[in-house]
Protein backbone atom coordinates (compact mmCIF):
# COMPACT_ATOMS: atom_id res chain seq x y z
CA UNK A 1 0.00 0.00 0.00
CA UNK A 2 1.64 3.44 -1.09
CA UNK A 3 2.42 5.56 1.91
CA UNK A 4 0.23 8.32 3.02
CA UNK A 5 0.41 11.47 5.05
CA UNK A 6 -1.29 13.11 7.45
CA UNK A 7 -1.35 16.29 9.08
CA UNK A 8 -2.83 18.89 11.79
CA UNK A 9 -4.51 21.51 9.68
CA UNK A 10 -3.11 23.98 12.01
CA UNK A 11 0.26 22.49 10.47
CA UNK A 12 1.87 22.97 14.27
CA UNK A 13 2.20 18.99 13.62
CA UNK A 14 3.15 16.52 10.80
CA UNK A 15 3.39 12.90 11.21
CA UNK A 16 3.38 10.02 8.84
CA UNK A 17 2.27 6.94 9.14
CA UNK A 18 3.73 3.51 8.06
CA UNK A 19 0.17 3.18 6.70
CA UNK A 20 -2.23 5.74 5.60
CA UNK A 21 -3.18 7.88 8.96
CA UNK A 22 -6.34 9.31 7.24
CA UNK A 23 -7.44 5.53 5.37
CA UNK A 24 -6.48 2.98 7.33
CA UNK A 25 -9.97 2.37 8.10
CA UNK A 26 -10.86 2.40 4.14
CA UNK A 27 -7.57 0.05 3.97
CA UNK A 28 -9.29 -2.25 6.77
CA UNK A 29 -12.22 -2.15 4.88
CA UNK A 30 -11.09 -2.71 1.40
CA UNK A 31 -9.09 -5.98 2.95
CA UNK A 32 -12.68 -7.22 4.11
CA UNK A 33 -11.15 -6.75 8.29
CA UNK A 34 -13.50 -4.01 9.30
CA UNK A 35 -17.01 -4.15 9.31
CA UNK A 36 -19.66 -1.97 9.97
CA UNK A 37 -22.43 -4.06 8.24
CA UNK A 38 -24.43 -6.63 9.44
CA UNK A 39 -22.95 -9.79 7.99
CA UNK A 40 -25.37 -12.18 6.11
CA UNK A 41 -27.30 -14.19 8.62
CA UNK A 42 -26.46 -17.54 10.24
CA UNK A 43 -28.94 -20.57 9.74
CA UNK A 44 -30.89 -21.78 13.14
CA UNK A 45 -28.52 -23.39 15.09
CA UNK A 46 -25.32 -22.62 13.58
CA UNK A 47 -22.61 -20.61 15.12
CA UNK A 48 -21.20 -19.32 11.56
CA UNK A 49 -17.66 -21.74 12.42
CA UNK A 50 -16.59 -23.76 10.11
CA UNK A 51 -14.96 -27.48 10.73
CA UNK A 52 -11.18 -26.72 11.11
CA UNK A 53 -7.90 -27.81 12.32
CA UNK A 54 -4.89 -25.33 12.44
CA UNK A 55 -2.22 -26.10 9.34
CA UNK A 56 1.47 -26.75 10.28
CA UNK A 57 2.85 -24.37 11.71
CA UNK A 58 0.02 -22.01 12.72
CA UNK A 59 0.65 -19.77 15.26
CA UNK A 60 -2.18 -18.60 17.97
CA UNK A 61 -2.99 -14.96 17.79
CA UNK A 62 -3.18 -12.15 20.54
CA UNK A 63 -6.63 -11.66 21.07
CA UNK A 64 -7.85 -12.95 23.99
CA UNK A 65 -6.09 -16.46 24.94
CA UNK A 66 -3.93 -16.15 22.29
CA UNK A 67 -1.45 -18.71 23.28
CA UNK A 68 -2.35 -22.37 22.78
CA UNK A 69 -0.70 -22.99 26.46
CA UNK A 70 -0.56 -21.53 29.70
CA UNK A 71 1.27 -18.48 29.65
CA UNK A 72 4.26 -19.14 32.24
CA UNK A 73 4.81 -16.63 35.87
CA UNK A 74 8.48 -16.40 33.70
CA UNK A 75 6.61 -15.16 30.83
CA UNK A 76 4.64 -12.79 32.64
CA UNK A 77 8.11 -11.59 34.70
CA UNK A 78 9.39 -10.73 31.30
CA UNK A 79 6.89 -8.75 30.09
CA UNK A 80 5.12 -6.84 32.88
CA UNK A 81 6.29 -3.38 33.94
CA UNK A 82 6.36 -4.24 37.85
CA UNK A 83 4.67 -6.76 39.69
CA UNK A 84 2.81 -9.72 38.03
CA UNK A 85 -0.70 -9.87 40.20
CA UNK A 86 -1.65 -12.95 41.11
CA UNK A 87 -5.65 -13.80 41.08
CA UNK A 88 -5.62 -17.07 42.81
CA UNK A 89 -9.71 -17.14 42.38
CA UNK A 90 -11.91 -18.01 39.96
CA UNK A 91 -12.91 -15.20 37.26
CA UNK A 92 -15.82 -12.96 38.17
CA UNK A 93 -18.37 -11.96 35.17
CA UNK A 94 -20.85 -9.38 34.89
CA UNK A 95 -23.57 -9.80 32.58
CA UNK A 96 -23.89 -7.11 30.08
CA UNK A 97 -23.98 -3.58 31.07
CA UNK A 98 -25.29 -0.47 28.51
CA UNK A 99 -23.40 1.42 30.38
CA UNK A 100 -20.55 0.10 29.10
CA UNK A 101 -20.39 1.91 25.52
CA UNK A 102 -20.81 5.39 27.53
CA UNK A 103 -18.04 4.48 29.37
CA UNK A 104 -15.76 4.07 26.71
CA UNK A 105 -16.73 7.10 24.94
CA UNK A 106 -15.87 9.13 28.12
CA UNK A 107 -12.49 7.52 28.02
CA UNK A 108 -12.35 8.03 24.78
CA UNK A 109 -12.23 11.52 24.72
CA UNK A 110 -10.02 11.64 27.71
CA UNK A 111 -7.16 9.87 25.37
CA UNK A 112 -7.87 12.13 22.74
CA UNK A 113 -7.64 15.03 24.32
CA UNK A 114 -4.16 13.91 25.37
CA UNK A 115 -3.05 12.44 22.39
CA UNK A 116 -4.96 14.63 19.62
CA UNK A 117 -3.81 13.70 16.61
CA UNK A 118 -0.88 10.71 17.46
CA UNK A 119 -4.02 8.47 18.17
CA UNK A 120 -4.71 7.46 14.80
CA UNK A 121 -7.70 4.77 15.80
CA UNK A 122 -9.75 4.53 19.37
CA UNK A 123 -11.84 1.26 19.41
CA UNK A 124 -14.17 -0.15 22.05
CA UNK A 125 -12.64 -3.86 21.71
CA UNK A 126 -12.89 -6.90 23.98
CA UNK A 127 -16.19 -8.36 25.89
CA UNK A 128 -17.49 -5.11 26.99
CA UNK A 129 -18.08 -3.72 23.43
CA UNK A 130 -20.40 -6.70 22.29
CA UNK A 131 -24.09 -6.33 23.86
CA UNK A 132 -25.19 -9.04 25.39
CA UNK A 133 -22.24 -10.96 26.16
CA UNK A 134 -20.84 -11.44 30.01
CA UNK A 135 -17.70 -10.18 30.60
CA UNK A 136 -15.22 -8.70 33.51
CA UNK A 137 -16.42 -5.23 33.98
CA UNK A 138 -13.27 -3.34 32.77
CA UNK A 139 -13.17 -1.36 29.47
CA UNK A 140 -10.82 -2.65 26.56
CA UNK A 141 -10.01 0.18 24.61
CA UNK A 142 -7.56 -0.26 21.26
CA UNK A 143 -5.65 2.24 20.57
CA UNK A 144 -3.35 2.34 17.55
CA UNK A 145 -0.32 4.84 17.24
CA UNK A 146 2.33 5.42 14.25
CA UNK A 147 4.82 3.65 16.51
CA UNK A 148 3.78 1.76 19.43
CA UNK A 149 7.70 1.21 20.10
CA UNK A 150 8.20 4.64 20.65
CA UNK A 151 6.67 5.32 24.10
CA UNK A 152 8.10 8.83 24.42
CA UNK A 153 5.42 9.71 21.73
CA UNK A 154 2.55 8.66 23.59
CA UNK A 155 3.22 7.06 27.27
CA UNK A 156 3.88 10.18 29.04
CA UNK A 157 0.78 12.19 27.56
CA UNK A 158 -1.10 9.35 28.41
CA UNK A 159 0.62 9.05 32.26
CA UNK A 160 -0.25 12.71 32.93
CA UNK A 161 -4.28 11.70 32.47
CA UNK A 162 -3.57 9.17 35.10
CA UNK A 163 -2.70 5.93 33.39
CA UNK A 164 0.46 3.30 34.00
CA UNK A 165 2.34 1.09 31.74
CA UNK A 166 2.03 -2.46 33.11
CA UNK A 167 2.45 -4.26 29.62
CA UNK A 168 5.57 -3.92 27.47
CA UNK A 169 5.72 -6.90 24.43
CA UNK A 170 8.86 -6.14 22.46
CA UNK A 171 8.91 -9.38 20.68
CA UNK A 172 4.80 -9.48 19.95
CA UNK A 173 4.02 -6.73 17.51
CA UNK A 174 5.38 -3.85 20.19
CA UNK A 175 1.83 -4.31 22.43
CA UNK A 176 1.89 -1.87 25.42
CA UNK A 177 -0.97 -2.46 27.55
CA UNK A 178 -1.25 0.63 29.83
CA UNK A 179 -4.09 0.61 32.69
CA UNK A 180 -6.23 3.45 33.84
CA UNK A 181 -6.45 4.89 37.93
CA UNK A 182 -8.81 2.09 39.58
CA UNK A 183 -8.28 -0.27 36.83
CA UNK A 184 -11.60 -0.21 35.18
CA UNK A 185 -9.65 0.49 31.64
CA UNK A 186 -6.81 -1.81 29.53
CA UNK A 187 -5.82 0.53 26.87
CA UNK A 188 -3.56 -1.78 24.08
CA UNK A 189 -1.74 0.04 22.00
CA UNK A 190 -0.64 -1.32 18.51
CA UNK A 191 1.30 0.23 15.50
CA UNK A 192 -0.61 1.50 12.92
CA UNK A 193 -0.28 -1.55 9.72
CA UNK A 194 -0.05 -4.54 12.76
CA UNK A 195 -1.82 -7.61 11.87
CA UNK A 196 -3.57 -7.32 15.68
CA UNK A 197 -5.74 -4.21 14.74
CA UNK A 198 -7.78 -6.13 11.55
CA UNK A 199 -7.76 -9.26 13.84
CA UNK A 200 -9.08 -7.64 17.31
CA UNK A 201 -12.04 -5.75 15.24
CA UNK A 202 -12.77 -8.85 13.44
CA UNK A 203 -13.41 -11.05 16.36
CA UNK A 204 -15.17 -7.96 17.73
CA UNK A 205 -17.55 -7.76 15.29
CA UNK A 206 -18.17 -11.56 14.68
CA UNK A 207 -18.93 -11.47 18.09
CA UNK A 208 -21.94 -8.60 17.34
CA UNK A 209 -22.91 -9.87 14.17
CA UNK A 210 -24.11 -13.66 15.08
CA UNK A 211 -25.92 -14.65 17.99
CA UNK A 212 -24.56 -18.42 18.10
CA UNK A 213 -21.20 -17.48 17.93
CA UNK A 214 -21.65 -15.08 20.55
CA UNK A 215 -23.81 -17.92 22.42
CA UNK A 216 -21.26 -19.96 22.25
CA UNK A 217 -18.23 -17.71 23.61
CA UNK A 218 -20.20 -16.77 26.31
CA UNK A 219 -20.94 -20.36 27.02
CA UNK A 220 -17.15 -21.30 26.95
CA UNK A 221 -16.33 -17.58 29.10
CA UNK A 222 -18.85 -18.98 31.82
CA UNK A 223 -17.18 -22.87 32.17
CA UNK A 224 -13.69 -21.66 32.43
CA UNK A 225 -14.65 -18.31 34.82
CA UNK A 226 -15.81 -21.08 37.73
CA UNK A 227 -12.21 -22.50 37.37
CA UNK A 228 -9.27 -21.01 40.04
CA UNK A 229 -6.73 -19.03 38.24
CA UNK A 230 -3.13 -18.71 39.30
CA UNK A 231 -3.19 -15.32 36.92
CA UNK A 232 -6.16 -13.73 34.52
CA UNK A 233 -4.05 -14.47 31.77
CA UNK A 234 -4.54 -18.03 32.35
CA UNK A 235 -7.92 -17.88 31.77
CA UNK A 236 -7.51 -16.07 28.91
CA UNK A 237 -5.14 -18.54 27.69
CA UNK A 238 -7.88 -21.43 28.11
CA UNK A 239 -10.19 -19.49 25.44
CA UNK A 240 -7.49 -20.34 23.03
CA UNK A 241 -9.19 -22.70 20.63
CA UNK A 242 -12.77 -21.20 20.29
CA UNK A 243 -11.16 -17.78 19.53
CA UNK A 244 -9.11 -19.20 16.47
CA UNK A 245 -12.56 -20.87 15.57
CA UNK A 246 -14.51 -17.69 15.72
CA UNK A 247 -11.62 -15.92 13.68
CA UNK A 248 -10.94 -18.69 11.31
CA UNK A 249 -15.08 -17.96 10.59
CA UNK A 250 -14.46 -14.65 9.65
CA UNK A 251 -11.67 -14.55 7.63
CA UNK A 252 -13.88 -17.56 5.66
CA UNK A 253 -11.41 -20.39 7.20
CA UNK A 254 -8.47 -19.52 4.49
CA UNK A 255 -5.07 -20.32 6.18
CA UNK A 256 -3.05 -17.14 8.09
CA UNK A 257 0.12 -16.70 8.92
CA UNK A 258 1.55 -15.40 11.73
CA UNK A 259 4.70 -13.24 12.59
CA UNK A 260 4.19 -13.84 16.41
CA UNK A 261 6.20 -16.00 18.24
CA UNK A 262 6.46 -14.62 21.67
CA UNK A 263 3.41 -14.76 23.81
CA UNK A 264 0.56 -11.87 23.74
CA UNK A 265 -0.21 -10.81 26.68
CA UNK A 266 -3.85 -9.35 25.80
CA UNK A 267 -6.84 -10.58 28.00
CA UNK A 268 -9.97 -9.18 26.98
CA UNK A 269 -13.13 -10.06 28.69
């Protein structure tokens, strides 16, 4: 895709993206990865998955249990910014909330307001943005930047509203993962062209678009919640195989490749 510019009209401020700033929801769009449509409808009783087993070689993505095993306390050590918490407890859901969607857009102004124009795409993302599903009550918010690697260009903006870096991912497409006072927000923060941004809004929207699919996340999200959990990223690692299902669906089950081989770090909901 050629490169494209973008710029403040007040020209104070020029920045250009590895991808265009100004179309990389048209690009999304164009590659079939971001919908705002309804999708065509399901039969009775299907989920919209197809039958599928992972090719050679396959890795798992980041979205939520991306790894395809328990995510190691080493693991965790090597990625967090501080303390790993431990949970110890089985997960606690709340069942949908339409308060959620205001929530987000109050945050979402917050962040733009202290980013302006370096935040290139805000997205409600994770359980919370799908009605009717269960989920942990805390806000998953994408945001994507021209260079998630370079913190200085976004981190301390960000820190001054309140938030802390917890996540740093170096080795998985640069994910920071900062969290807001209180915790009720996980902001992830991707570059702008990373693979994670068309797959995160794809499972989003699969999830809005067909009931049995969403049926049958939330089905899976309830079993494993009763579970104990040494860390919330175990859980999320147990979600593993109906997540690639639900994104295999959307992408209409052709084989993907993926650059990631370090884990993701990226519980949502």
């Amino acid at each position: 895709m050629p490169e494209l510019k973008a710029e403040r009209e007040s020209g104070s401020l020029r920045f250009r993206a590895r991808f265009g700033v100004g179309s990389i929801r048209k690009w999304l769009r164009a590659r079939g990865d971001l919908s705002f449509h309804r999708a065509e409808s399901v039969p009775d009783g299907g989920t919209g998955l197809p039958e599928r087993t992972p090719h050679r070689g396959e890795k798992p993505s980041g979205l939520p249990g991306a790894p395809s095993r328990t995510t190691t306390e080493e693991q965790l050590r090597r990625v967090t910014v501080g303390e790993p918490r431990r949970h110890d407890a089985p997960i606690t859901l709340a069942e949908y909330d339409p308060r959620w969607p205001a929530q987000f857009s109050r945050e979402e102004r917050r962040i733009r307001k202290a980013l302006g124009a370096r935040a290139l795409i805000l997205e409600h993302v994770g359980s919370t943005s799908v009605p009717g599903l269960p989920a942990k009550p805390i806000i998953d918010i994408l945001l994507v930047v021209a260079n998630s690697a370079d913190e200085s260009a976004y981190v301390p903006a960000l820190v001054a509203k309140g938030y802390v870096l917890r996540i740093r991912e170096r080795e998985w497409h640069e994910h920071r993962l900062l969290k807001n006072p209180g915790s009720t927000v996980n902001l992830h923060v991707f570059s702008a062209g990373s693979e994670e941004v068309s797959r995160m809004l794809r499972f989003r929207d699969m999830l809005r678009t067909y009931s049995a699919t969403r049926e049958l996340y939330a089905r899976t999200k309830r079993e494993l919640a009763k579970r104990t959990w040494k860390y919330v990223q175990n859980y999320a690692d147990a979600k593993s195989k109906v997540v690639e299902s639900i994104l295999a669906a959307s992408s209409g089950g052709r084989r993907r490749k993926s650059a990631s081989v370090a884990t993701g770090i990226t519980d949502r909901g």
